[in-house]
PDB file of N, CA and C in Angstrom:
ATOM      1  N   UNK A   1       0.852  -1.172   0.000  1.00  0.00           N
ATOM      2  CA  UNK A   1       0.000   0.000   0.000  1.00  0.00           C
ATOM      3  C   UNK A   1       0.903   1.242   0.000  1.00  0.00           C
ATOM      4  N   UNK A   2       0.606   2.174  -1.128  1.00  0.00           N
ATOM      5  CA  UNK A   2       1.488   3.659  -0.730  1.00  0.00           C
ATOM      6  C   UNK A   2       0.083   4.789  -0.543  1.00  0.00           C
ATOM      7  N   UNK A   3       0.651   5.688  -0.493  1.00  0.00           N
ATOM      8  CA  UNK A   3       0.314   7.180   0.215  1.00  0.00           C
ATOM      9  C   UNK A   3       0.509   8.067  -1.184  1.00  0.00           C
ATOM     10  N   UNK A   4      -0.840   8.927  -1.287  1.00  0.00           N
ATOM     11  CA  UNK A   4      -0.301   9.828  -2.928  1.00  0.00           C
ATOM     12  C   UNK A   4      -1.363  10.532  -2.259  1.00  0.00           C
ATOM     13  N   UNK A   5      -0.509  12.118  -2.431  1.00  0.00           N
ATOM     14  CA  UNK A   5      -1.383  13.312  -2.082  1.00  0.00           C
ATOM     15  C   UNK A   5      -1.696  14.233  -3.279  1.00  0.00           C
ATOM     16  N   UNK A   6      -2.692  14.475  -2.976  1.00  0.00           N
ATOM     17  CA  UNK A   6      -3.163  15.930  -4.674  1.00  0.00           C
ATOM     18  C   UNK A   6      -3.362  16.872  -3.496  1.00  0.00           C
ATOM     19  N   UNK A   7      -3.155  17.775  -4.635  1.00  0.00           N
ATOM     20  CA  UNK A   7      -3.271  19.517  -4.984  1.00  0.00           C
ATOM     21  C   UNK A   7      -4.700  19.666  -5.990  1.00  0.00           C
ATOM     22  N   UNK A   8      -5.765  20.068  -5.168  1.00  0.00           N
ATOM     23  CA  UNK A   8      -6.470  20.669  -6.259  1.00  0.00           C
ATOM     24  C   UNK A   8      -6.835  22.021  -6.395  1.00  0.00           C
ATOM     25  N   UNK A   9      -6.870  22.688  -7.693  1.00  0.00           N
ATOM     26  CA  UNK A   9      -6.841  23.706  -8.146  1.00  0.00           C
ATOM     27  C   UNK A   9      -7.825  24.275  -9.011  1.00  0.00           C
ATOM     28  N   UNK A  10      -8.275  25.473  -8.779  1.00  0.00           N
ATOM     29  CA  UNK A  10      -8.949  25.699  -9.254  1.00  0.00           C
ATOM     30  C   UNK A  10     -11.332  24.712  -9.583  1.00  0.00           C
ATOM     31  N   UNK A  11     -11.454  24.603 -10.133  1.00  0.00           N
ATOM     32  CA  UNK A  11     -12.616  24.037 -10.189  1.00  0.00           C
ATOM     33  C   UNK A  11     -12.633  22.512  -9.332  1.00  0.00           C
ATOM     34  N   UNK A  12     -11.598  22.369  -9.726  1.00  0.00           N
ATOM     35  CA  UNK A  12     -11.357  20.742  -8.781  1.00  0.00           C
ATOM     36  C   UNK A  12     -10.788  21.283  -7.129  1.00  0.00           C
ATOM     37  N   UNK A  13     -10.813  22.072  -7.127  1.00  0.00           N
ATOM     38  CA  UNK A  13     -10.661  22.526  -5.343  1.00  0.00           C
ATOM     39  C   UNK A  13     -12.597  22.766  -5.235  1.00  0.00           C
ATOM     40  N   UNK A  14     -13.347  23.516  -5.879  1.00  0.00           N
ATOM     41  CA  UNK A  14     -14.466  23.834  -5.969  1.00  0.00           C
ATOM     42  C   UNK A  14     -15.422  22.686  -5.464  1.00  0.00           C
ATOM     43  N   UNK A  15     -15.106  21.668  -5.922  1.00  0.00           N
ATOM     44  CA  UNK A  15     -15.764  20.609  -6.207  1.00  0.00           C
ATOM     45  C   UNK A  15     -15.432  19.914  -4.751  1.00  0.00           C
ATOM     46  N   UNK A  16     -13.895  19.367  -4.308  1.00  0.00           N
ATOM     47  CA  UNK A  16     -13.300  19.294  -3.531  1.00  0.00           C
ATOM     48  C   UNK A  16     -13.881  19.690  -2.349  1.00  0.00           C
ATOM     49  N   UNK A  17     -13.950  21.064  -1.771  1.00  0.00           N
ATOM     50  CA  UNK A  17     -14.236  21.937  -0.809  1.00  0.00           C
ATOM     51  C   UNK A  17     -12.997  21.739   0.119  1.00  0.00           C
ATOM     52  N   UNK A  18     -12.118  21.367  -1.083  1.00  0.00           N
ATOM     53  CA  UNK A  18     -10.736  21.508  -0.151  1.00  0.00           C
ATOM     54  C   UNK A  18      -9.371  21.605  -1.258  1.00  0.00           C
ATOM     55  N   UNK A  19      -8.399  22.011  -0.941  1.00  0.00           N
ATOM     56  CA  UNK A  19      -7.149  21.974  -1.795  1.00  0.00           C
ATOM     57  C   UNK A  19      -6.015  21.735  -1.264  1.00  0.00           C
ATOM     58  N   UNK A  20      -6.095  20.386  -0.480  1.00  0.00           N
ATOM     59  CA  UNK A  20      -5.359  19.006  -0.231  1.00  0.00           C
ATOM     60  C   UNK A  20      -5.935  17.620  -0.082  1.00  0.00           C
ATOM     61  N   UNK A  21      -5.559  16.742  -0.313  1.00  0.00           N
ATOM     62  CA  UNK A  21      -5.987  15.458   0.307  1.00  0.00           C
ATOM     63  C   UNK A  21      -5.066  14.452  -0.099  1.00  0.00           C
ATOM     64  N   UNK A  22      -5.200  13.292   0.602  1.00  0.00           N
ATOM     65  CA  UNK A  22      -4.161  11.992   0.433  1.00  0.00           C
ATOM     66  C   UNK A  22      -4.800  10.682   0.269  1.00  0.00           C
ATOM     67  N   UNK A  23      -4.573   9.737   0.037  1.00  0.00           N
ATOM     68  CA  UNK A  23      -4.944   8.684  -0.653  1.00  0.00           C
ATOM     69  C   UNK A  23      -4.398   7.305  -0.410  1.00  0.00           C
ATOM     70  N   UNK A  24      -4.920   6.156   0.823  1.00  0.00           N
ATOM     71  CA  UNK A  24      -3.793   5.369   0.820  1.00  0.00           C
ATOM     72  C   UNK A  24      -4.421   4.272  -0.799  1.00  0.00           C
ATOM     73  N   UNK A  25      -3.757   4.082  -1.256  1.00  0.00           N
ATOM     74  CA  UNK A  25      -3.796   2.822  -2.979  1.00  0.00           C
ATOM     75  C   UNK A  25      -3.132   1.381  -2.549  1.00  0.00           C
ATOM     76  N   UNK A  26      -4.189   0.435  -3.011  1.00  0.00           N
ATOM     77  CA  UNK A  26      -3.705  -0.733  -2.979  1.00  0.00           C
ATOM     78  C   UNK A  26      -2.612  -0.886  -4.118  1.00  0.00           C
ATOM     79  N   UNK A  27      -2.716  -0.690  -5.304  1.00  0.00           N
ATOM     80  CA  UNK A  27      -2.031  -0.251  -6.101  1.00  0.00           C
ATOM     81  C   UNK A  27      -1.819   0.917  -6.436  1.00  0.00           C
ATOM     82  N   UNK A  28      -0.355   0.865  -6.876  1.00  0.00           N
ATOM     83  CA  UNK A  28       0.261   2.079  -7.187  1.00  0.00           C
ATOM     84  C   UNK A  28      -0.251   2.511  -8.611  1.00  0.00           C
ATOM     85  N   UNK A  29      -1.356   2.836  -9.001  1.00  0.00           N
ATOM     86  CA  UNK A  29      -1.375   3.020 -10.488  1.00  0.00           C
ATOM     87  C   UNK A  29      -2.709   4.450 -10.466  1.00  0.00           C
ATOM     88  N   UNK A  30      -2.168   5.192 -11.329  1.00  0.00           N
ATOM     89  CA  UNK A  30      -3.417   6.854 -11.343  1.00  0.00           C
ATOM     90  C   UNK A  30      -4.480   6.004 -11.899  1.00  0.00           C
ATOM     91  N   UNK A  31      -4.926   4.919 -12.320  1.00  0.00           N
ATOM     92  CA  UNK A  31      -6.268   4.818 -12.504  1.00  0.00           C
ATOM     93  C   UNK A  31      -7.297   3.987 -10.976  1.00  0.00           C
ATOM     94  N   UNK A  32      -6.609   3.835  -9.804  1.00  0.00           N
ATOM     95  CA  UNK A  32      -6.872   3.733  -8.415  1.00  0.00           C
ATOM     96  C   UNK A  32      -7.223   4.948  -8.115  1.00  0.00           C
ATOM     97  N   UNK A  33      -5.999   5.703  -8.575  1.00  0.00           N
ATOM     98  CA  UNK A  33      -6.214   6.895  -7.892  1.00  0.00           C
ATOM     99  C   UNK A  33      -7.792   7.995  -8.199  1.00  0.00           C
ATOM    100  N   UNK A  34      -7.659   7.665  -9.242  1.00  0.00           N
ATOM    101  CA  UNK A  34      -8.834   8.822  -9.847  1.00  0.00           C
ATOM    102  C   UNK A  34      -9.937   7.705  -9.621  1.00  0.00           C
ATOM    103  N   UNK A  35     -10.114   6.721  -9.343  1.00  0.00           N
ATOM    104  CA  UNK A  35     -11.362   5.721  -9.181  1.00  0.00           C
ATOM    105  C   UNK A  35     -11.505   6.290  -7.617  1.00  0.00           C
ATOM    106  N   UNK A  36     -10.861   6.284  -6.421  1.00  0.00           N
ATOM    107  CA  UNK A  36     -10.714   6.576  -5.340  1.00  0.00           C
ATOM    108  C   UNK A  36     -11.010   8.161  -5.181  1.00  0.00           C
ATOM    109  N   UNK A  37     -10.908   9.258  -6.183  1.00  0.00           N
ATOM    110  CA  UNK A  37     -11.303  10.130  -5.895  1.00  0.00           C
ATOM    111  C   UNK A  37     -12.947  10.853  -6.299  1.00  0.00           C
ATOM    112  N   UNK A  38     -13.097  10.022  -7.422  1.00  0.00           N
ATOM    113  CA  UNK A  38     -14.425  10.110  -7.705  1.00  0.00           C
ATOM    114  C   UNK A  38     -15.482   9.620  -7.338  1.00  0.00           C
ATOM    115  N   UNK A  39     -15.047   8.232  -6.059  1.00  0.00           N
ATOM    116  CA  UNK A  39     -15.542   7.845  -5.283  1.00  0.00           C
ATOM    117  C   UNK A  39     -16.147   8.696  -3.908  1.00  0.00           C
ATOM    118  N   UNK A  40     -15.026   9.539  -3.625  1.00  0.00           N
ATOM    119  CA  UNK A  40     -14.893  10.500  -2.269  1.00  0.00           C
ATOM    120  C   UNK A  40     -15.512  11.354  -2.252  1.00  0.00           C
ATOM    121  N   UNK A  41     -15.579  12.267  -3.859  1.00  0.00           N
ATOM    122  CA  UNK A  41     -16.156  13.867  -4.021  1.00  0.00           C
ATOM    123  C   UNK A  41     -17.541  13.629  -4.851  1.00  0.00           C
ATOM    124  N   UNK A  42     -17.895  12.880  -5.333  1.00  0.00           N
ATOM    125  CA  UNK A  42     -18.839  12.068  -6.284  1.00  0.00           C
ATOM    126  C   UNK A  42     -19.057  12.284  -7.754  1.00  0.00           C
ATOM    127  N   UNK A  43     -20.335  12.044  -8.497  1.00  0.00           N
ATOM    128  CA  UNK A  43     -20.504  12.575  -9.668  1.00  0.00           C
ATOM    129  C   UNK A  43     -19.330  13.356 -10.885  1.00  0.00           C
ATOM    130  N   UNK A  44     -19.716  14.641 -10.479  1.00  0.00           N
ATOM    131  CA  UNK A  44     -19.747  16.042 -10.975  1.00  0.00           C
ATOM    132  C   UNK A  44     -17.604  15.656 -10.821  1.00  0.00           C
ATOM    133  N   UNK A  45     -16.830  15.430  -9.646  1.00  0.00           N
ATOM    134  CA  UNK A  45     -15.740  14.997 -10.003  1.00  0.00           C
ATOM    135  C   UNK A  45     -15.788  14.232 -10.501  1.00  0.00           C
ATOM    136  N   UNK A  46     -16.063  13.109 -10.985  1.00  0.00           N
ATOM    137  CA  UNK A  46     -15.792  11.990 -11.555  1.00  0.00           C
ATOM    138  C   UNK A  46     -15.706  12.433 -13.092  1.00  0.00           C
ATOM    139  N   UNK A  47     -16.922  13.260 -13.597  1.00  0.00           N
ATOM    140  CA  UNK A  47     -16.763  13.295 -14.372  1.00  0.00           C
ATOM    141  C   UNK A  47     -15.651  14.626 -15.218  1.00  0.00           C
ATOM    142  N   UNK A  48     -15.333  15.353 -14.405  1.00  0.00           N
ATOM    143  CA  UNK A  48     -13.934  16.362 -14.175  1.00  0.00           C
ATOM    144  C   UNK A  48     -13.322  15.536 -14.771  1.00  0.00           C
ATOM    145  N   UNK A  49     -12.752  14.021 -14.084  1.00  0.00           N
ATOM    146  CA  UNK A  49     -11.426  13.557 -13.918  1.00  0.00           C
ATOM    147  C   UNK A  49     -11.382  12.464 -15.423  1.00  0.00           C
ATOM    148  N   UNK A  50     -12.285  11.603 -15.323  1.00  0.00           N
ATOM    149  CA  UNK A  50     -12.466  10.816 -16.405  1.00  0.00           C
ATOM    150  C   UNK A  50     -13.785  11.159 -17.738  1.00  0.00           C
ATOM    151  N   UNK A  51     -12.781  11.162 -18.705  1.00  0.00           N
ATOM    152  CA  UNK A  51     -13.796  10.966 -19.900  1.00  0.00           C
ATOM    153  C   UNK A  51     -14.523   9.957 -20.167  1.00  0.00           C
ATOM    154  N   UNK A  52     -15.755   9.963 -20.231  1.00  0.00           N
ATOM    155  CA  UNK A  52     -16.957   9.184 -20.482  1.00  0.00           C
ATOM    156  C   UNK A  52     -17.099   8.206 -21.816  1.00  0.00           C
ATOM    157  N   UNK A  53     -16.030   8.176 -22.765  1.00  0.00           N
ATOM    158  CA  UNK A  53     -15.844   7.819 -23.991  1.00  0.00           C
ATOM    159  C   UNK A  53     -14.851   7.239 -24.376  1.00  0.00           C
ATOM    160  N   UNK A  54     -13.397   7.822 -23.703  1.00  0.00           N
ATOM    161  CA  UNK A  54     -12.410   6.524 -23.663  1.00  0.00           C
ATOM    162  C   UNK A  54     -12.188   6.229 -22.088  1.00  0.00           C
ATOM    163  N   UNK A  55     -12.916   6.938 -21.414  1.00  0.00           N
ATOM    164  CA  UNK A  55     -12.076   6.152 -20.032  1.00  0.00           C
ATOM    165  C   UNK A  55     -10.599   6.326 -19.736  1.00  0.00           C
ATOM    166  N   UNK A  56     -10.470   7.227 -19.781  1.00  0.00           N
ATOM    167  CA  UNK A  56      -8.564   8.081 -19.984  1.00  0.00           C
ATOM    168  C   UNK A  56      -8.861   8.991 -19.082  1.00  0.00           C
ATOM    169  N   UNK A  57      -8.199   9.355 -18.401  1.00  0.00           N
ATOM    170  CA  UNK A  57      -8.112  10.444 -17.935  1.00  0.00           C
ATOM    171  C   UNK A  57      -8.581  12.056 -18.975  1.00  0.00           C
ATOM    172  N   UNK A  58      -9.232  13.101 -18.612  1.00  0.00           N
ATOM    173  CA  UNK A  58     -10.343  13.506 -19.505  1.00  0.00           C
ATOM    174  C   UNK A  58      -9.470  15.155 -19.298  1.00  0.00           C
ATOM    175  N   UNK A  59      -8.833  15.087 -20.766  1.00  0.00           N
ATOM    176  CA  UNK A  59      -7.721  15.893 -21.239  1.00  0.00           C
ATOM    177  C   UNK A  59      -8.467  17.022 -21.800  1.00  0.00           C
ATOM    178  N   UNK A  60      -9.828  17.182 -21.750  1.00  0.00           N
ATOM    179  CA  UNK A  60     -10.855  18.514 -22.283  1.00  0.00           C
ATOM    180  C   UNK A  60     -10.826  19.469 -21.011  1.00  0.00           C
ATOM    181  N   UNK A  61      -9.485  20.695 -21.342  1.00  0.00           N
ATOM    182  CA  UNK A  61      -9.192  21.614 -20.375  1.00  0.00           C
ATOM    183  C   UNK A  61      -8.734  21.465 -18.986  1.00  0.00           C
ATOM    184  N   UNK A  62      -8.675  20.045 -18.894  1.00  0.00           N
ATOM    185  CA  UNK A  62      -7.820  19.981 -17.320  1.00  0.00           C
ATOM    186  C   UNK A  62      -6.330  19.356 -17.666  1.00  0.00           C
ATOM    187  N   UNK A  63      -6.051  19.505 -16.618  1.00  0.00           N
ATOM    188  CA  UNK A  63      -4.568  18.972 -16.226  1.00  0.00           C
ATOM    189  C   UNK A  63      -4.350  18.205 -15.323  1.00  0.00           C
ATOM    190  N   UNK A  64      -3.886  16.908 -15.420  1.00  0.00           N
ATOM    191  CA  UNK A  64      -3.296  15.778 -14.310  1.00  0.00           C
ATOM    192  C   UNK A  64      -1.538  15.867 -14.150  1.00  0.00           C
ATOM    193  N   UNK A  65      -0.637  16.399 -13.170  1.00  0.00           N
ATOM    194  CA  UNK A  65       0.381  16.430 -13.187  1.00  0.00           C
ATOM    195  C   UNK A  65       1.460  16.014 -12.174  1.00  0.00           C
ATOM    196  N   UNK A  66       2.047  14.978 -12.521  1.00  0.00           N
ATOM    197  CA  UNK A  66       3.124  14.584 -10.670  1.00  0.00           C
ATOM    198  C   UNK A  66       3.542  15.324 -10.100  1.00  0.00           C
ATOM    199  N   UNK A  67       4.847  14.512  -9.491  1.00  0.00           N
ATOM    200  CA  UNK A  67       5.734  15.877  -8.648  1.00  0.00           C
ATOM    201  C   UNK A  67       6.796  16.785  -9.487  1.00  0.00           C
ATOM    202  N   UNK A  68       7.319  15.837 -10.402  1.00  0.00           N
ATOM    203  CA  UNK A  68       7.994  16.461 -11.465  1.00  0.00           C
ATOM    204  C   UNK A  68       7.536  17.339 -12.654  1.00  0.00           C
ATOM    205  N   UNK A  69       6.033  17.907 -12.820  1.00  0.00           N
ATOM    206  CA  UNK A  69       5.751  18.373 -13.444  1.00  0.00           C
ATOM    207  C   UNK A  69       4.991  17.578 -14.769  1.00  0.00           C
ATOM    208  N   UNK A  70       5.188  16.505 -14.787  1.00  0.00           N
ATOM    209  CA  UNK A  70       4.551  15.601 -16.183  1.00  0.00           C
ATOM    210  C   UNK A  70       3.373  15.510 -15.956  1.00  0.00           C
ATOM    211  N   UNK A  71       2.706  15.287 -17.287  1.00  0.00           N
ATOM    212  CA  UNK A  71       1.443  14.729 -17.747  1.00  0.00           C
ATOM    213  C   UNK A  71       1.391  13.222 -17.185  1.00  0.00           C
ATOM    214  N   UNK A  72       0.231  13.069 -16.534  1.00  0.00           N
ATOM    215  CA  UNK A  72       0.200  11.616 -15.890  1.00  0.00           C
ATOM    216  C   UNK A  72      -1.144  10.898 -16.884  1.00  0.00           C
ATOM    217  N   UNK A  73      -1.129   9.473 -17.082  1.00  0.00           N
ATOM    218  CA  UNK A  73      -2.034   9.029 -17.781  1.00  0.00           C
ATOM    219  C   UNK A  73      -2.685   7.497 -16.798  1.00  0.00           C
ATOM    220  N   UNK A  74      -3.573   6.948 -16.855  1.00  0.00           N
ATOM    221  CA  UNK A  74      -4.566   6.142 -16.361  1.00  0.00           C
ATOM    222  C   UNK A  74      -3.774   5.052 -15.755  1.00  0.00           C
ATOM    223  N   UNK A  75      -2.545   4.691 -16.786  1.00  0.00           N
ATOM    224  CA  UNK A  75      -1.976   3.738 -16.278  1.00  0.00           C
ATOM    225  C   UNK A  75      -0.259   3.721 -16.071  1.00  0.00           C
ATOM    226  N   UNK A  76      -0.043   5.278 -15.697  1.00  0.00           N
ATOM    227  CA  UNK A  76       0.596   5.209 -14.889  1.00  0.00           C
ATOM    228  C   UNK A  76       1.362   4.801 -13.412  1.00  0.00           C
ATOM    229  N   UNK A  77       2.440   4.532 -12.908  1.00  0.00           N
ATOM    230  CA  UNK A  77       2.319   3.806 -11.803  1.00  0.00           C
ATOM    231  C   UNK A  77       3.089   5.170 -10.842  1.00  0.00           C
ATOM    232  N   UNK A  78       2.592   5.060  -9.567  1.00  0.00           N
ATOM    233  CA  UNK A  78       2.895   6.260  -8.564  1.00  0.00           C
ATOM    234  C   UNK A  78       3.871   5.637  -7.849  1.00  0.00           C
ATOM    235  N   UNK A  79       4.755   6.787  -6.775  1.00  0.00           N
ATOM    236  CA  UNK A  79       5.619   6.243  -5.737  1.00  0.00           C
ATOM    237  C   UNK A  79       4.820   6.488  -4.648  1.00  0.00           C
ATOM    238  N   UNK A  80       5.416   6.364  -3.211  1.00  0.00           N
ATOM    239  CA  UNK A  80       4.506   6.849  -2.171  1.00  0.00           C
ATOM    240  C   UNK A  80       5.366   7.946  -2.177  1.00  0.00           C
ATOM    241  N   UNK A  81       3.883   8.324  -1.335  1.00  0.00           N
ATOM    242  CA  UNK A  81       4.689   9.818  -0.713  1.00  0.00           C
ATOM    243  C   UNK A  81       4.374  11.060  -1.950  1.00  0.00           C
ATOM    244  N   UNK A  82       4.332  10.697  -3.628  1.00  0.00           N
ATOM    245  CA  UNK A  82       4.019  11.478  -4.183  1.00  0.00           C
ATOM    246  C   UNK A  82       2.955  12.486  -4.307  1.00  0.00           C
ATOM    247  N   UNK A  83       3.018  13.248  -4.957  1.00  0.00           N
ATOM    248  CA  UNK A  83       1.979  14.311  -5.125  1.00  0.00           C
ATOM    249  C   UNK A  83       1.447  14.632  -6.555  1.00  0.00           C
ATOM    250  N   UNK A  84       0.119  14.324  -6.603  1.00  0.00           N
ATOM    251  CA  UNK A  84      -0.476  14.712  -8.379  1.00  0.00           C
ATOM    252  C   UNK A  84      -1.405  16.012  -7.948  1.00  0.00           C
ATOM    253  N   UNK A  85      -1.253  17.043  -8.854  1.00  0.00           N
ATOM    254  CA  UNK A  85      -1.777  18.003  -8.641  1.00  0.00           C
ATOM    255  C   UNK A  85      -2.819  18.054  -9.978  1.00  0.00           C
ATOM    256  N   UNK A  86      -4.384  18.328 -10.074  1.00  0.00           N
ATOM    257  CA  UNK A  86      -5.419  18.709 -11.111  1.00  0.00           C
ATOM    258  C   UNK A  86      -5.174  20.148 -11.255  1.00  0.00           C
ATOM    259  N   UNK A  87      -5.370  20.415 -12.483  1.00  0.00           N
ATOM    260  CA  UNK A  87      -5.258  21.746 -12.578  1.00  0.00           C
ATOM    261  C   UNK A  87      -6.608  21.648 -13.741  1.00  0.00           C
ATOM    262  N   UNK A  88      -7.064  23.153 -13.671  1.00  0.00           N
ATOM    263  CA  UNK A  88      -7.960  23.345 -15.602  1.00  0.00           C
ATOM    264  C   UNK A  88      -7.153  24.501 -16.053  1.00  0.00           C
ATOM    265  N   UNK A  89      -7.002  23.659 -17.117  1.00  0.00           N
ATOM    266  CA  UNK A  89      -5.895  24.587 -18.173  1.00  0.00           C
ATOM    267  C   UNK A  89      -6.442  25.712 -18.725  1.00  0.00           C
ATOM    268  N   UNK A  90      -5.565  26.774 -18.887  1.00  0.00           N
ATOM    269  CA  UNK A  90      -6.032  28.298 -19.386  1.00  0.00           C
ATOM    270  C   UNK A  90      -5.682  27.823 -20.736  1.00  0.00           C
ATOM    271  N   UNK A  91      -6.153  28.485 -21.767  1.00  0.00           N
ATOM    272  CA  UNK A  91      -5.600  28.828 -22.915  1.00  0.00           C
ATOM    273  C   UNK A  91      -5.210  30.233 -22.685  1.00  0.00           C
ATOM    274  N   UNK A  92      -4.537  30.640 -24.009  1.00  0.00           N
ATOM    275  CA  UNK A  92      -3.604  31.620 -24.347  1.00  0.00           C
ATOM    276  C   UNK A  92      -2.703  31.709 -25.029  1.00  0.00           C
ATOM    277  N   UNK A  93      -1.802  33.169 -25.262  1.00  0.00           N
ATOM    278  CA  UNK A  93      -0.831  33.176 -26.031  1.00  0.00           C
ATOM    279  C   UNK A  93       0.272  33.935 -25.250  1.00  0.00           C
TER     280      UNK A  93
END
């Protein structure tokens, strides 16, 4: 079992009613993780986090990102102790 904490930001703090939380995972893999969080906050996150059509993590204006800054995907595998932060992406120039 590891330990993975998010950062949420913006609309996903909204939703949240908070902008921290932690996560113990039987497996280390972001598709626990986002099953475990859409479990917690319900609905309306769930459908934030996952797209309804491929079941991917749901890349229409948000952002899933580790500790190092990368794009994280469904079947990615986590360390403990890490941190994935949601963000919704601005456009711009």
């Amino acid at each position: 079992m590891i330990t993975v904490h998010t950062e949420f930001h913006s609309h996903f703090r909204e939703l949240a009613a908070t902008d921290k939380d932690s996560f113990d995972l039987d497996q280390p893999l972001v598709s626990e993780l986002a099953e475990r969080i859409g479990a917690k906050y319900g609905p309306k996150m769930q459908a934030m986090l996952i797209d309804p059509e491929t079941h991917e993590l749901n890349e229409r204006g948000t952002m899933f990102v580790d500790t190092k800054g990368r794009r994280i995907s469904m079947e990615d595998t986590l360390d403990d102790g890490e941190t994935i932060t949601f963000l919704v992406g601005i456009a711009g120039g």
